[in-house]
PDB file of N, CA and C in Angstrom:
ATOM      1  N   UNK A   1     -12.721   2.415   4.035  1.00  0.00           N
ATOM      2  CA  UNK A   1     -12.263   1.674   2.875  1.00  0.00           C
ATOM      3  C   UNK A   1     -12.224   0.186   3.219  1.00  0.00           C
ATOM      4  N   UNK A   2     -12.486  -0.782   2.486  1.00  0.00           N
ATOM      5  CA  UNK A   2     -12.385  -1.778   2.191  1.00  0.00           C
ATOM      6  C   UNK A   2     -11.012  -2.554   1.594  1.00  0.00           C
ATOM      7  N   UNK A   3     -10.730  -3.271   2.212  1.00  0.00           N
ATOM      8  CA  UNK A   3      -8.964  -3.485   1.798  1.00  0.00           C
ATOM      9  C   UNK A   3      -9.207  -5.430   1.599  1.00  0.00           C
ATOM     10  N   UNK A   4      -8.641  -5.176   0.390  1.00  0.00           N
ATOM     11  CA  UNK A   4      -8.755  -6.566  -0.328  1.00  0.00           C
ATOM     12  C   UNK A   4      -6.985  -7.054  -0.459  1.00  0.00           C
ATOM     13  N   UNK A   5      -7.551  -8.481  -0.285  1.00  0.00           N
ATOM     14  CA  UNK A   5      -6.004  -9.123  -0.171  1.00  0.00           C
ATOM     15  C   UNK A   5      -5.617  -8.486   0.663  1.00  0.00           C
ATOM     16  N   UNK A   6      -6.271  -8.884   2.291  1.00  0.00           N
ATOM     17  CA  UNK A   6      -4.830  -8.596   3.747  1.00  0.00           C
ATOM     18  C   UNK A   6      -4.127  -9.781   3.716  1.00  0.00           C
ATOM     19  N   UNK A   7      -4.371 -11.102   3.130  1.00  0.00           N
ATOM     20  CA  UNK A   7      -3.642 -11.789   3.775  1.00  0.00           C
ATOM     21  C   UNK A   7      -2.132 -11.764   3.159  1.00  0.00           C
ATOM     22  N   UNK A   8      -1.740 -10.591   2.144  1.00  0.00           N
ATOM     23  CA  UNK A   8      -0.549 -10.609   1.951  1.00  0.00           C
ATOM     24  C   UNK A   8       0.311  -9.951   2.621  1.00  0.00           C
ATOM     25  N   UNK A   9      -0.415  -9.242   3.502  1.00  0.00           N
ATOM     26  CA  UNK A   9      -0.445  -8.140   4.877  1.00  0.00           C
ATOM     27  C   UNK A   9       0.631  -9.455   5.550  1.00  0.00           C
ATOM     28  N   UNK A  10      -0.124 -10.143   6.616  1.00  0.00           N
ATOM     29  CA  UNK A  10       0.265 -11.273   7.267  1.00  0.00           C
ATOM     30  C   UNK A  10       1.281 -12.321   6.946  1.00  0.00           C
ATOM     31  N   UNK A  11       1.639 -12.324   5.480  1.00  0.00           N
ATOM     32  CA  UNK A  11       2.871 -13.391   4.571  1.00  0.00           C
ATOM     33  C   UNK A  11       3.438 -12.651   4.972  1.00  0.00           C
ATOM     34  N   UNK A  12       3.686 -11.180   4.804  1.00  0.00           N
ATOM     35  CA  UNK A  12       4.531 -10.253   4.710  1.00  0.00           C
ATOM     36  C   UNK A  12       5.441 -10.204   6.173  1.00  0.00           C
ATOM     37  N   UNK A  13       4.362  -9.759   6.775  1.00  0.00           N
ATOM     38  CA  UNK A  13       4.847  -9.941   8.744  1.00  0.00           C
ATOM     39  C   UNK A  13       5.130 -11.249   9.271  1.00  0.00           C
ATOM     40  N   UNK A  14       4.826 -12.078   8.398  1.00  0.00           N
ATOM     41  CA  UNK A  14       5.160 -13.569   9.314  1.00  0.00           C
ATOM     42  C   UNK A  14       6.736 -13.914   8.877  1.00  0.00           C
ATOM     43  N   UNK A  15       7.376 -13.164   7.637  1.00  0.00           N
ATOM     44  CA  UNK A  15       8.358 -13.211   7.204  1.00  0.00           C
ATOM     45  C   UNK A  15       9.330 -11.974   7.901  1.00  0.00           C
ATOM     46  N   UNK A  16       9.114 -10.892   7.830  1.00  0.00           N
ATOM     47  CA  UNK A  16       9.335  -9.533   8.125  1.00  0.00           C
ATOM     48  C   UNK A  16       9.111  -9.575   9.121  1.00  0.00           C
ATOM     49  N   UNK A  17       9.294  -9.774  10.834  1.00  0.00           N
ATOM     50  CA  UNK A  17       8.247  -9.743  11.664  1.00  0.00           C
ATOM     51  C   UNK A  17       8.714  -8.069  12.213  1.00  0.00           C
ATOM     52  N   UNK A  18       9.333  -7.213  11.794  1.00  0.00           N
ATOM     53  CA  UNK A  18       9.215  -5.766  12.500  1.00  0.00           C
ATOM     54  C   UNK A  18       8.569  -5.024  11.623  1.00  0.00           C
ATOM     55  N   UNK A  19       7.724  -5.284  10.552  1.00  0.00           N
ATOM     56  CA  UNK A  19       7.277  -4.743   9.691  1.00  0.00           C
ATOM     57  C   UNK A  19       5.505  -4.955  10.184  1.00  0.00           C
ATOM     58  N   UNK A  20       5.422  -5.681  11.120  1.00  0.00           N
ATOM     59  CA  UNK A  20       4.073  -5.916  11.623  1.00  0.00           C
ATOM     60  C   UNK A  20       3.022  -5.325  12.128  1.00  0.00           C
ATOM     61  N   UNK A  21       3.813  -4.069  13.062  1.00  0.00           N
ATOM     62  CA  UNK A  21       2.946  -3.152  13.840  1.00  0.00           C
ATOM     63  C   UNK A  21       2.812  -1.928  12.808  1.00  0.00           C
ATOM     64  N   UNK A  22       3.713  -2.043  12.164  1.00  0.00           N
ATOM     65  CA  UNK A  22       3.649  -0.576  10.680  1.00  0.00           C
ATOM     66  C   UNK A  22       2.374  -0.979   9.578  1.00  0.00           C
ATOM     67  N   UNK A  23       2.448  -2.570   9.086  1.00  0.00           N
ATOM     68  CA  UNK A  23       1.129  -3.030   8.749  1.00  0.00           C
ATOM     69  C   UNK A  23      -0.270  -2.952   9.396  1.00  0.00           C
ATOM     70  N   UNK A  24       0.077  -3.203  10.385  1.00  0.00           N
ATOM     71  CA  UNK A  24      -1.688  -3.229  11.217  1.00  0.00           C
ATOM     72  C   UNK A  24      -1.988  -2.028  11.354  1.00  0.00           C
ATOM     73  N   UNK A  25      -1.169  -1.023  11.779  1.00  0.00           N
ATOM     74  CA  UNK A  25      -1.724   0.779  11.888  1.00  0.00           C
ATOM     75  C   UNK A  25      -1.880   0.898  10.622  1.00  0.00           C
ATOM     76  N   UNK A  26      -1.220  -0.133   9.162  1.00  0.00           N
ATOM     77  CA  UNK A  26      -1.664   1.058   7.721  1.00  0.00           C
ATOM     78  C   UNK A  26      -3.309   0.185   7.673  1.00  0.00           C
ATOM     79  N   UNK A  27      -2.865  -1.004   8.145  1.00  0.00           N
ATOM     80  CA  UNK A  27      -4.794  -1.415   8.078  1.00  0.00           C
ATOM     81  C   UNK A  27      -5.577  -1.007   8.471  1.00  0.00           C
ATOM     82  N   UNK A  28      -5.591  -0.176   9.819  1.00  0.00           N
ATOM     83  CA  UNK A  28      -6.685   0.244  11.034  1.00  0.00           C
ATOM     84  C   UNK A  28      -6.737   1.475  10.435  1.00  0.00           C
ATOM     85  N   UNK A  29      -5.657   2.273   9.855  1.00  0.00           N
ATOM     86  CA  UNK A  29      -6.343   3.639   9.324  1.00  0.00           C
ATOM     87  C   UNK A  29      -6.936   3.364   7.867  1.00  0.00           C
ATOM     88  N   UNK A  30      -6.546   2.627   6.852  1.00  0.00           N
ATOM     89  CA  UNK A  30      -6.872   2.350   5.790  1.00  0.00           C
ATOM     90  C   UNK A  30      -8.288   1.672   5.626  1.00  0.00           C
ATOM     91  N   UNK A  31      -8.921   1.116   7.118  1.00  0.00           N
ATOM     92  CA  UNK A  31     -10.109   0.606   7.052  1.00  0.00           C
ATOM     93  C   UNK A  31     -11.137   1.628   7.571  1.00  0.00           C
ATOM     94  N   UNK A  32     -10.167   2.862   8.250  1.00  0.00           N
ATOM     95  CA  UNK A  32     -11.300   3.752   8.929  1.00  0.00           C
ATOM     96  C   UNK A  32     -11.755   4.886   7.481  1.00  0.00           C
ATOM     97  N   UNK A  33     -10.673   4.953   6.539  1.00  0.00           N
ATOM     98  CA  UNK A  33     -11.023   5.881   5.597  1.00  0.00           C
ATOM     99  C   UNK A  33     -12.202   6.142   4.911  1.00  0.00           C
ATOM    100  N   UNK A  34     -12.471   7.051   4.443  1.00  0.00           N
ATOM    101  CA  UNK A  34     -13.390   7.160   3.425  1.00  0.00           C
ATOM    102  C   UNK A  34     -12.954   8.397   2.346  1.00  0.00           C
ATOM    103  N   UNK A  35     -11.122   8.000   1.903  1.00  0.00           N
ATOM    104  CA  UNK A  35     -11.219   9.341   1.225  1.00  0.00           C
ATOM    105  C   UNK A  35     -11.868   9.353  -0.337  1.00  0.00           C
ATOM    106  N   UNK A  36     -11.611  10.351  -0.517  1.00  0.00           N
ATOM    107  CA  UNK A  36     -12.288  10.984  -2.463  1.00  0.00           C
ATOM    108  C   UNK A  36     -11.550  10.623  -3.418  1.00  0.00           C
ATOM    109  N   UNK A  37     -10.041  11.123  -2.666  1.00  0.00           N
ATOM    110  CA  UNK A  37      -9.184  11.079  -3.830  1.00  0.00           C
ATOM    111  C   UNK A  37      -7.792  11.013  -2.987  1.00  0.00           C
ATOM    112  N   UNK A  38      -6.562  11.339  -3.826  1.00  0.00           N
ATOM    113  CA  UNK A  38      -5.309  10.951  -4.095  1.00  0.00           C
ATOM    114  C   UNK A  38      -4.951  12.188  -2.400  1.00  0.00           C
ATOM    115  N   UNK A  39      -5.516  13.710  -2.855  1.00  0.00           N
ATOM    116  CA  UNK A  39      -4.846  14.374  -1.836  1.00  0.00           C
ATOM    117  C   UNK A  39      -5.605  14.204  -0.472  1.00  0.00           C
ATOM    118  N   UNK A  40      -7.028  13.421  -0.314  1.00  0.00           N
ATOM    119  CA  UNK A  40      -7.232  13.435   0.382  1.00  0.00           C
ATOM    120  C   UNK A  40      -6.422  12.225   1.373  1.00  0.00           C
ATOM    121  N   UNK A  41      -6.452  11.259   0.194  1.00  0.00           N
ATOM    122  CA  UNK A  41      -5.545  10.185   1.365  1.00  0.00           C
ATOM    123  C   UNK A  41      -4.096  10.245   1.994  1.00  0.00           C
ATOM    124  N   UNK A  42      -3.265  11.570   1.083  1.00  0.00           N
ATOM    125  CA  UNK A  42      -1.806  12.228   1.424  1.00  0.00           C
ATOM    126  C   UNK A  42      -2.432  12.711   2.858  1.00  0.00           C
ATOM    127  N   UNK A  43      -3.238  13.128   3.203  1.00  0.00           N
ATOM    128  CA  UNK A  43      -3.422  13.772   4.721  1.00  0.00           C
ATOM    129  C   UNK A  43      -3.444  12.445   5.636  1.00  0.00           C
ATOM    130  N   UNK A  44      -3.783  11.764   5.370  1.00  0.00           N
ATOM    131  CA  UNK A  44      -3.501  10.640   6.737  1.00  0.00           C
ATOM    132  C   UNK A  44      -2.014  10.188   6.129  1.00  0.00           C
ATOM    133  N   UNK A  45      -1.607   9.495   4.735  1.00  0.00           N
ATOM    134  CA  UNK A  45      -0.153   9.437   4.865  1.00  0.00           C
ATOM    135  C   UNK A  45       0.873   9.733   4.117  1.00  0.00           C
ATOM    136  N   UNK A  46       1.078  10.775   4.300  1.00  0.00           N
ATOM    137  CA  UNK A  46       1.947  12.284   3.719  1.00  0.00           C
ATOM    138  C   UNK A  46       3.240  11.998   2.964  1.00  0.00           C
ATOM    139  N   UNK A  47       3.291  10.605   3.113  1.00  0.00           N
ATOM    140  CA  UNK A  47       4.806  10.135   2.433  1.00  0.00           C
ATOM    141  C   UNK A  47       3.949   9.173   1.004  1.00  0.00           C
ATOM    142  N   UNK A  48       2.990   8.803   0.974  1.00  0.00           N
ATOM    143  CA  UNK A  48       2.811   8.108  -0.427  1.00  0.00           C
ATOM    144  C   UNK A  48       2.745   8.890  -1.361  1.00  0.00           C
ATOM    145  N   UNK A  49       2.769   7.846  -2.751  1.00  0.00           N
ATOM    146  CA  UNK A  49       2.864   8.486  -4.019  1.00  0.00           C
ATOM    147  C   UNK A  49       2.394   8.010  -4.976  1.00  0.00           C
ATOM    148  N   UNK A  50       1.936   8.605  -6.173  1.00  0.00           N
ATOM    149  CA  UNK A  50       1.077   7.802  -7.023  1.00  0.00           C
ATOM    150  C   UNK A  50       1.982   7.135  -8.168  1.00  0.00           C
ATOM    151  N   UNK A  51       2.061   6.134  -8.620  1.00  0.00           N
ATOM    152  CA  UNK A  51       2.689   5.614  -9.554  1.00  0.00           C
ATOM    153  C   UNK A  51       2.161   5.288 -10.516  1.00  0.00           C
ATOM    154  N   UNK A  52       1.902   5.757 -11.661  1.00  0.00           N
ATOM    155  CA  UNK A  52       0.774   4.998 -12.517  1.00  0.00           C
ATOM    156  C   UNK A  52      -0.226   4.902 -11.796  1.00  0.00           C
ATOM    157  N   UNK A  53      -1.134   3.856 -12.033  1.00  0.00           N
ATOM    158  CA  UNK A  53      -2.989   3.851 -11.369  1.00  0.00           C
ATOM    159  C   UNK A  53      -2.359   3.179 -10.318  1.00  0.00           C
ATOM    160  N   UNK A  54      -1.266   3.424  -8.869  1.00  0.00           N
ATOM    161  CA  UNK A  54      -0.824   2.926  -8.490  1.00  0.00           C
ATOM    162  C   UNK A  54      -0.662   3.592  -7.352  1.00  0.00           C
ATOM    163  N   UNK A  55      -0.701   3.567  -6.054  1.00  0.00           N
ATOM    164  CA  UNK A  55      -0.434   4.165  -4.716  1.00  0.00           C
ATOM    165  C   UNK A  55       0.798   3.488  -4.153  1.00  0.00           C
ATOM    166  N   UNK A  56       1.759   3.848  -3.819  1.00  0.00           N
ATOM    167  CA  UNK A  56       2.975   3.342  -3.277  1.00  0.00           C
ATOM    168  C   UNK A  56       3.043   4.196  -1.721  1.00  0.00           C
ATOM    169  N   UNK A  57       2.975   3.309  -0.292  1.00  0.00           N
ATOM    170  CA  UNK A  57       3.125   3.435   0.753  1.00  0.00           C
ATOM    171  C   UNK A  57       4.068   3.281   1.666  1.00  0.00           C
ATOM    172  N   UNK A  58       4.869   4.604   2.103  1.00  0.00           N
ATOM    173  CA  UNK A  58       6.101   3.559   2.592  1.00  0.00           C
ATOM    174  C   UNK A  58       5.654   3.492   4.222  1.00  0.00           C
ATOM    175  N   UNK A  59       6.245   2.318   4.508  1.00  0.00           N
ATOM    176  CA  UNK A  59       6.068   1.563   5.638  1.00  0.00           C
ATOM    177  C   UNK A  59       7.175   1.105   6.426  1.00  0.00           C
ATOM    178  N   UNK A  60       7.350   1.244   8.040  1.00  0.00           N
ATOM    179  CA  UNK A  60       8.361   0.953   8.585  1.00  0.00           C
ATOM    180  C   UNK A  60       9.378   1.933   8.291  1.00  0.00           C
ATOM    181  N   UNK A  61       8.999   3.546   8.337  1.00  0.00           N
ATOM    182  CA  UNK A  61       9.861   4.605   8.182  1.00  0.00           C
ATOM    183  C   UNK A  61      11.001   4.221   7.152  1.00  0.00           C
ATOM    184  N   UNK A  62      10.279   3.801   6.146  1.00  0.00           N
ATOM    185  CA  UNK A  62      10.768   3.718   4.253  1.00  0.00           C
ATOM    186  C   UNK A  62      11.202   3.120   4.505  1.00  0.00           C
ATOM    187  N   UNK A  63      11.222   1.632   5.453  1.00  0.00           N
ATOM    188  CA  UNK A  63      11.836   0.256   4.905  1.00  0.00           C
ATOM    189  C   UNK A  63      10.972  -0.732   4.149  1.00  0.00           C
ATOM    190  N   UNK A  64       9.715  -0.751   4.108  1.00  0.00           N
ATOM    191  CA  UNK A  64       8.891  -1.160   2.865  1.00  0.00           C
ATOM    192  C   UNK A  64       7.928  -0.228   2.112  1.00  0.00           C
ATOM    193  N   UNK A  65       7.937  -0.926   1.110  1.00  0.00           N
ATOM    194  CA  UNK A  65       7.060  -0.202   0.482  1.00  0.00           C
ATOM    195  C   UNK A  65       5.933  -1.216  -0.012  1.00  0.00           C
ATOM    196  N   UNK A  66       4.703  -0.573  -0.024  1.00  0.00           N
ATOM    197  CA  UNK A  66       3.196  -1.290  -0.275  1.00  0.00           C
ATOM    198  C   UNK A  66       2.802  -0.782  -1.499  1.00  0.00           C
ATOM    199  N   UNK A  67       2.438  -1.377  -2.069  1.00  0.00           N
ATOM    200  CA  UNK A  67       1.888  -1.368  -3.465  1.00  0.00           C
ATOM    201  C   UNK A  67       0.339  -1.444  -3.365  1.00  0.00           C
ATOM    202  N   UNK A  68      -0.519  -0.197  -3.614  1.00  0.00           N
ATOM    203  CA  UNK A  68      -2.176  -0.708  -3.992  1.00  0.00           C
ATOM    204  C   UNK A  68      -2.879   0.145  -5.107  1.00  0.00           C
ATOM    205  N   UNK A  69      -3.676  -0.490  -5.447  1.00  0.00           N
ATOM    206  CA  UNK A  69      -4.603   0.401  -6.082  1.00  0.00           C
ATOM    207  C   UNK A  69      -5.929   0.533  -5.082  1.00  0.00           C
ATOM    208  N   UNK A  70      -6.261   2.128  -5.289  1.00  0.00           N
ATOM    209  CA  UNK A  70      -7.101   2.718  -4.749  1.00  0.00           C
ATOM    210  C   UNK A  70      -8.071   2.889  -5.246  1.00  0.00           C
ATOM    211  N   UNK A  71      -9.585   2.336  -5.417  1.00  0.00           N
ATOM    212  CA  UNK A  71     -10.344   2.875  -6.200  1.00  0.00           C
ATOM    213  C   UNK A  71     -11.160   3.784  -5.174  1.00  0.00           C
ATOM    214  N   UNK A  72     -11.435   4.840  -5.317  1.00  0.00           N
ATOM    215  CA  UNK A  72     -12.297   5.809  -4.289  1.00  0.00           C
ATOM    216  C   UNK A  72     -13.497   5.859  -4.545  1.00  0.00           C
ATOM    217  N   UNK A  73     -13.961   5.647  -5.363  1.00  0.00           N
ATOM    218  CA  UNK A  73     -15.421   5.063  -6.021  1.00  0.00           C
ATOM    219  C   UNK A  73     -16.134   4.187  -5.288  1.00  0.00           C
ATOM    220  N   UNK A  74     -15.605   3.356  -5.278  1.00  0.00           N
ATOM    221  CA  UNK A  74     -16.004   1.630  -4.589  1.00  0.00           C
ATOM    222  C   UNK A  74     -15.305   1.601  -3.221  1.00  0.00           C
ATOM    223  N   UNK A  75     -14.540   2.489  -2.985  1.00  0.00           N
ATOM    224  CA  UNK A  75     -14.110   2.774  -1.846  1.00  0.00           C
ATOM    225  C   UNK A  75     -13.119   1.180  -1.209  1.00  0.00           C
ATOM    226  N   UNK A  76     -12.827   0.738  -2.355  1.00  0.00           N
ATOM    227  CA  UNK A  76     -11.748  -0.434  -2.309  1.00  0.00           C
ATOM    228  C   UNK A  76     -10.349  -0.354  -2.403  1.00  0.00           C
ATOM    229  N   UNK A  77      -9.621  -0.716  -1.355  1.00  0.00           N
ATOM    230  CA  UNK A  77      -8.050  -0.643  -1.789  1.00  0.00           C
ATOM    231  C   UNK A  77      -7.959  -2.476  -1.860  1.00  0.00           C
ATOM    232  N   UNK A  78      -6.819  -2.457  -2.926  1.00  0.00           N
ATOM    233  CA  UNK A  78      -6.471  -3.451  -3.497  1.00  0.00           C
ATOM    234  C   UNK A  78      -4.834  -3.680  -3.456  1.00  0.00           C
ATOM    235  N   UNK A  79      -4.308  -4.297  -1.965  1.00  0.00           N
ATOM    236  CA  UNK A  79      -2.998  -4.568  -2.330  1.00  0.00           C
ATOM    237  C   UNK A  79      -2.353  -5.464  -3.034  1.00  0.00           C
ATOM    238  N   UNK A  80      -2.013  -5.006  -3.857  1.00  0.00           N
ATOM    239  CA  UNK A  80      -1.057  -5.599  -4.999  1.00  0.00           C
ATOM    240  C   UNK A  80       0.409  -6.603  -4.354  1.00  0.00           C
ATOM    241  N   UNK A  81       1.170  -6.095  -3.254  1.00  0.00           N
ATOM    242  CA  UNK A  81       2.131  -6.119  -3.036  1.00  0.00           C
ATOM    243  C   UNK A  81       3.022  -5.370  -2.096  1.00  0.00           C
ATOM    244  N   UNK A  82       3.924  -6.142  -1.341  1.00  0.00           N
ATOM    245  CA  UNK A  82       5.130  -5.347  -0.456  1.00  0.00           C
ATOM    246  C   UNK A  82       5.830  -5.656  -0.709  1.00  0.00           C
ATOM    247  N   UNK A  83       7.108  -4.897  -0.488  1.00  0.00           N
ATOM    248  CA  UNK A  83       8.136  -5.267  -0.563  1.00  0.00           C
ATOM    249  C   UNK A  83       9.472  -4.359   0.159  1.00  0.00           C
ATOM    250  N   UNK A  84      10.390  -5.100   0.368  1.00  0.00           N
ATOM    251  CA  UNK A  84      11.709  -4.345   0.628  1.00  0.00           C
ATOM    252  C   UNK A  84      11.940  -3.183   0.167  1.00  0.00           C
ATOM    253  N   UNK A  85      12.246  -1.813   1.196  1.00  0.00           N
ATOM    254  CA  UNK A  85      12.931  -1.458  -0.177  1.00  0.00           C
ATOM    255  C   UNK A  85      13.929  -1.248  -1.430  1.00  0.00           C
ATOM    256  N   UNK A  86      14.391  -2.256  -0.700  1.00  0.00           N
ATOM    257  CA  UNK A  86      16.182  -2.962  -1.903  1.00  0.00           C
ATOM    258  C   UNK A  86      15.154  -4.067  -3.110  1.00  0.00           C
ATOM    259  N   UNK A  87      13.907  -3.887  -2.555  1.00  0.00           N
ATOM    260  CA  UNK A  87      13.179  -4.852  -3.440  1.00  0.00           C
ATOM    261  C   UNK A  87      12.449  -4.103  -4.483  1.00  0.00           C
ATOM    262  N   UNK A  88      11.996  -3.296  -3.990  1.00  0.00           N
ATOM    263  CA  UNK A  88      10.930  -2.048  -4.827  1.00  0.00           C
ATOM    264  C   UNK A  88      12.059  -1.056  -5.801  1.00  0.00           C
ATOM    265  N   UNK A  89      13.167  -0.979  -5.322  1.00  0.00           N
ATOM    266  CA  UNK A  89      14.319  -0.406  -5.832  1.00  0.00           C
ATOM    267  C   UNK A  89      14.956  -0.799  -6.933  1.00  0.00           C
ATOM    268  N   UNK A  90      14.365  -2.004  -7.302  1.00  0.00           N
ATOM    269  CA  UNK A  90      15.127  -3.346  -8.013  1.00  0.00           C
ATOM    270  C   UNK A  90      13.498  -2.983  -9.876  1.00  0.00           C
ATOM    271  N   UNK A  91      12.604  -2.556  -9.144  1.00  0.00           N
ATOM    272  CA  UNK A  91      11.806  -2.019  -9.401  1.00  0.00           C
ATOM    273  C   UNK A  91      10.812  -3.071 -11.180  1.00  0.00           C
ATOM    274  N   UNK A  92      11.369  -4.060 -10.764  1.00  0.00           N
ATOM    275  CA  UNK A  92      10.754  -5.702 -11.461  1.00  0.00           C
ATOM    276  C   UNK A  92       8.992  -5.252 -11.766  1.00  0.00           C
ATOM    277  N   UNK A  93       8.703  -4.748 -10.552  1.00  0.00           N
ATOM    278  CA  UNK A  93       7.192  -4.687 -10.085  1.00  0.00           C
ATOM    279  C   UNK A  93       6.236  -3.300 -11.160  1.00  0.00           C
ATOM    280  N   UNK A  94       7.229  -2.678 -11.581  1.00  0.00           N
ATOM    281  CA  UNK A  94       6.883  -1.377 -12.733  1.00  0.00           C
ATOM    282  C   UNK A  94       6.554  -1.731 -14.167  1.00  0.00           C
ATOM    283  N   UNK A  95       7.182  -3.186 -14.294  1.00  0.00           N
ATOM    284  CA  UNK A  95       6.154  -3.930 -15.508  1.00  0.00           C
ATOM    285  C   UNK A  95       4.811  -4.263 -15.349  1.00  0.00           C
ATOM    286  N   UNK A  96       4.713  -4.426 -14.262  1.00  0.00           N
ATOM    287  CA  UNK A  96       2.875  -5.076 -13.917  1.00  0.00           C
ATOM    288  C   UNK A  96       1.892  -4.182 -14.963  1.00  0.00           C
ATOM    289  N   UNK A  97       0.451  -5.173 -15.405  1.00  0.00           N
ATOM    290  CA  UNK A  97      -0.483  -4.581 -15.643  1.00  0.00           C
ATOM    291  C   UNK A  97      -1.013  -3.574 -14.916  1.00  0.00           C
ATOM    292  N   UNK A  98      -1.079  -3.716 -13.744  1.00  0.00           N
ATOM    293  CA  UNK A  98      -1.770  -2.794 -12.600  1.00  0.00           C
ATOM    294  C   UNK A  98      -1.536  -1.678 -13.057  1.00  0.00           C
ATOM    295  N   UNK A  99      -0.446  -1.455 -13.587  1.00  0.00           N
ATOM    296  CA  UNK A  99      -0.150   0.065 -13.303  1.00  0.00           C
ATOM    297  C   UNK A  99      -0.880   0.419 -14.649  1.00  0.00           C
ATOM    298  N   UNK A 100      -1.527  -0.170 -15.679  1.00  0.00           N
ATOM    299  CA  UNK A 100      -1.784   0.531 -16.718  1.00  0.00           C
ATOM    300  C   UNK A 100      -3.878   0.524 -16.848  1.00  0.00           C
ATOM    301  N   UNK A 101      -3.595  -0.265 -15.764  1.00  0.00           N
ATOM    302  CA  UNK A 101      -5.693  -0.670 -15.546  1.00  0.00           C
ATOM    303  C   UNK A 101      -5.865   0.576 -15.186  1.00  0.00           C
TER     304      UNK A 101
END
C-alpha cells in the first residue's frame, strides 16, 4: 500500500514523542500490504474498525487513534488524522466529509 500524507505521521511524533515507534511499525506494515479488503487488513491489525468509509487504528495500545481511508483498489491509504484518545473521544472528527466520500 501506498500511504499518503506521512508527514502527519511525523507532526504527530514530534509532538507525541512515545507515539513514534507505534507510528513507524503502522507505516512499515501498512507499506508492505497489499490487502483486498476490510477483513483482510483486520489480520495484520485486529483492533481496527470501520467507521463510515473510514478505518480507525488504534495505536500505542489504544492511546491514539489514526484515522484513514483505505482505498484497496488503488491500493492507497489516505491518513486523514491522529489523535488522542481523549481527542477521538471528544469525537469533533465524525462530522468530516471523509466519512461520507
Amino acid at each position: 500500500m501506498r500511504v499518503i500524507t506521512e508527514s502527519r505521521l511525523v507532526k504527530f511524533w514530534e509532538k507525541h514523542s512515545d507515539a513514534e515507534i507505534s507510528l513507524r511499525l503502522w507505516r512499515k506494515l501498512a507499506r508492505l500490504a497489499h490487502w483486498q479488503n476490510f477483513v483482510e487488513l483486520r489480520q495484520v491489525f485486529s483492533s481496527a474498525d470501520q467507521v463510515g468509509k473510514l478505518t480507525v487504528f488504534n495505536i500505542g495500545g489504544n492511546k491514539y487513534r489514526l484515522i484513514a481511508r483505505v482505498d484497496y483498489n488503488r491500493q492507497i491509504i489516505y491518513i486523514r488524522n491522529i489523535f488522542t484518545h481523549a481527542e477521538y473521544d471528544r469525537g469533533d472528527w465524525k462530522s468530516d466529509s471523509w466519512l461520507k466520500e
